[in-house]
C-alpha atoms as a PDB file:
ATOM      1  CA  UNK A   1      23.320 -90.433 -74.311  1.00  0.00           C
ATOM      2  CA  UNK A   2      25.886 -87.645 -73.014  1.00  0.00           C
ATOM      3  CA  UNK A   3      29.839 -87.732 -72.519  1.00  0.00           C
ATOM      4  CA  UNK A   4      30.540 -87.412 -68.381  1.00  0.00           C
ATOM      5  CA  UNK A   5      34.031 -87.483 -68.390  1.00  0.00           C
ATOM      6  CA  UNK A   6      37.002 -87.333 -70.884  1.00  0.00           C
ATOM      7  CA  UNK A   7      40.716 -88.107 -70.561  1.00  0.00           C
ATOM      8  CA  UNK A   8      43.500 -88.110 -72.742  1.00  0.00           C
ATOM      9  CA  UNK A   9      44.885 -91.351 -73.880  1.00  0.00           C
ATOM     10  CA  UNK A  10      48.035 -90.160 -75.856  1.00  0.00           C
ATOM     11  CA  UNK A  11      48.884 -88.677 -79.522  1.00  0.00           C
ATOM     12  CA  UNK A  12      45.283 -87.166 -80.613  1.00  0.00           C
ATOM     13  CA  UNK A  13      43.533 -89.285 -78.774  1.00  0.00           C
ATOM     14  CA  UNK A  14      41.035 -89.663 -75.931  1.00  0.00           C
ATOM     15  CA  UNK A  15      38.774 -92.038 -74.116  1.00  0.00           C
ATOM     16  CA  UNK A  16      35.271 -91.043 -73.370  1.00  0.00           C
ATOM     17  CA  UNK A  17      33.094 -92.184 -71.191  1.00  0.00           C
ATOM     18  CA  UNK A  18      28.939 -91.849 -71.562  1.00  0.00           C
ATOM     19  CA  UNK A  19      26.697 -91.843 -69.215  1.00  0.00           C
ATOM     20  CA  UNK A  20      25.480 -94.955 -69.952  1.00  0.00           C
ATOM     21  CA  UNK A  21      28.811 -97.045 -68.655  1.00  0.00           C
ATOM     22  CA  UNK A  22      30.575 -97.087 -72.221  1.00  0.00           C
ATOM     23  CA  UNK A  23      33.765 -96.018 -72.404  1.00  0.00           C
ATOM     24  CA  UNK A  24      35.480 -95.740 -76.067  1.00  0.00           C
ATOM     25  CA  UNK A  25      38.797 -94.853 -77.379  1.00  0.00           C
ATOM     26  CA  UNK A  26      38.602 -92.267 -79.987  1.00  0.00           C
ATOM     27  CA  UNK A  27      41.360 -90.361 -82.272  1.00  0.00           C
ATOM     28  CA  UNK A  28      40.376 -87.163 -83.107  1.00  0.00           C
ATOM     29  CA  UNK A  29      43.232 -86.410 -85.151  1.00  0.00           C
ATOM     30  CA  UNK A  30      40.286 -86.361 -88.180  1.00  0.00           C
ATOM     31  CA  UNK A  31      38.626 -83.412 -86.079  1.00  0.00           C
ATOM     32  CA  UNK A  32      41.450 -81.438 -85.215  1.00  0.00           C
ATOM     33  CA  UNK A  33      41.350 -79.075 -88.204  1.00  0.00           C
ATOM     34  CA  UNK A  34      41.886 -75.663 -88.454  1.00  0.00           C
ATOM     35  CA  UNK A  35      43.908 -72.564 -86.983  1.00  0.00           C
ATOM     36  CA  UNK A  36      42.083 -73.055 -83.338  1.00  0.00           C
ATOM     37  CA  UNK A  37      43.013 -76.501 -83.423  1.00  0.00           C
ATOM     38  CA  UNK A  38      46.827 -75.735 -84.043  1.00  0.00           C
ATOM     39  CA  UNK A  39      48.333 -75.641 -80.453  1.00  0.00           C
ATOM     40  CA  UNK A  40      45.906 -79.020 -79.715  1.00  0.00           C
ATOM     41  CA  UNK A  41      47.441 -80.959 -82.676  1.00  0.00           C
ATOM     42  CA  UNK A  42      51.282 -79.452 -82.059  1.00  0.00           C
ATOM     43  CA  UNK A  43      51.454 -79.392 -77.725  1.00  0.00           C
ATOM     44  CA  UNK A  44      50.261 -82.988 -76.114  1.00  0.00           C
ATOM     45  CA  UNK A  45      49.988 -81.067 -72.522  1.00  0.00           C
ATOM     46  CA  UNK A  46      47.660 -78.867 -73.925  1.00  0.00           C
ATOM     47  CA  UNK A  47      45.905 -81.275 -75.736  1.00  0.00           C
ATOM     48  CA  UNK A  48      45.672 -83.448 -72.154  1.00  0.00           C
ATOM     49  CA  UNK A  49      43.836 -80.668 -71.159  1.00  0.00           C
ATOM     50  CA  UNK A  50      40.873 -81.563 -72.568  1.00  0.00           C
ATOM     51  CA  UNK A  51      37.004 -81.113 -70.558  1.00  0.00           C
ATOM     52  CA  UNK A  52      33.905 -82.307 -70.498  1.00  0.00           C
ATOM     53  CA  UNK A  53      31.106 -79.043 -71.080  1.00  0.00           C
ATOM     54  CA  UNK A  54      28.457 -80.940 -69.298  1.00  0.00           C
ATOM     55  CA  UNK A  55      25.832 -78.052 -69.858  1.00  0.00           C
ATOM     56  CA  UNK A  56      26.375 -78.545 -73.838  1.00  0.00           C
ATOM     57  CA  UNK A  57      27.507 -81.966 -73.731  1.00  0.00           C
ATOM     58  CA  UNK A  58      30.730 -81.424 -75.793  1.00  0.00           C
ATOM     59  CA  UNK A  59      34.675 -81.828 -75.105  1.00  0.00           C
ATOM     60  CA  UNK A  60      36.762 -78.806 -75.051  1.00  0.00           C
ATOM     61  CA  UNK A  61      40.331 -77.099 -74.475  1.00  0.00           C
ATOM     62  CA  UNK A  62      41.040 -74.000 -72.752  1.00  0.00           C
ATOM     63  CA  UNK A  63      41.481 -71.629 -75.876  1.00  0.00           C
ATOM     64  CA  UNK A  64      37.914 -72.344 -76.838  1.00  0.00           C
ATOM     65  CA  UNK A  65      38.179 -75.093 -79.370  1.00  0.00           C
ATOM     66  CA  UNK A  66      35.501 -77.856 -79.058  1.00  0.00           C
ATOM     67  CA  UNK A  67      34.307 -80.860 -80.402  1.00  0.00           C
ATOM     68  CA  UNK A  68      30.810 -80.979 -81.026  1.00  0.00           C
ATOM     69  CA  UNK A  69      27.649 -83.260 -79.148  1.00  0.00           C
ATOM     70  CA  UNK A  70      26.416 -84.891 -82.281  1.00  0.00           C
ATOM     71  CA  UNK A  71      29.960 -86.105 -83.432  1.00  0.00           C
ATOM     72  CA  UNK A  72      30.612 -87.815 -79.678  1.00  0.00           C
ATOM     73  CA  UNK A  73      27.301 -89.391 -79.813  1.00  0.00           C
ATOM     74  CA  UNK A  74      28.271 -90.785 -83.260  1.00  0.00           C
ATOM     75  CA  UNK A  75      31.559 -92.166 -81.933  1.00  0.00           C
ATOM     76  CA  UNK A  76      29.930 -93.835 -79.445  1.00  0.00           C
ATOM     77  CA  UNK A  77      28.193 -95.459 -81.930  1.00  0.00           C
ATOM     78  CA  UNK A  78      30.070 -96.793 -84.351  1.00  0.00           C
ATOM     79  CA  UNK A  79      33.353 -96.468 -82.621  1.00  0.00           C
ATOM     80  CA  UNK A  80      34.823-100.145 -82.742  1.00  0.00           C
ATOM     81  CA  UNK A  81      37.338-100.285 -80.011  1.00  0.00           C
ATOM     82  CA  UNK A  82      35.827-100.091 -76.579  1.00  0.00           C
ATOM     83  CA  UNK A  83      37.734-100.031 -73.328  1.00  0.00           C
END
């Protein structure tokens, strides 16, 4: 099971879609820790700019931050809110 495509869905958070059909709504304001994270957390058009690293199956921003596979196959799972 693999994210295919990622968009932002406001304040922190996005929806992400797996390759299986199932799309969830996830905040990652709980992941967005640290100094890399700073301009993600503090600028919503940077944050909306957000991708989809389909050769490592993460999400990631343009100044090299990135949110690891194993934590978007867990919100997949246990995420409550699907769209």
């Amino acid at each position: 099971m693999t994210v295919v495509s990622v968009r932002s869905q406001g304040v922190n958070s996005v929806c992400l879609q797996y390759d299986d059909g199932v799309s969830v709504i996830v905040d990652l304001t709980p992941y967005l820790v640290g100094p890399i994270f700073d301009q993600i957390r503090s600028d919503a058009r940077f944050f909306s700019e957000v991708r989809v690293d389909p050769s490592f199956g993460s999400i990631f921003w343009p100044n090299g931050a990135d949110i690891a596979p194993e934590t978007l196959i867990a919100f997949r799972r246990v995420n409550a809110r699907q769209t």
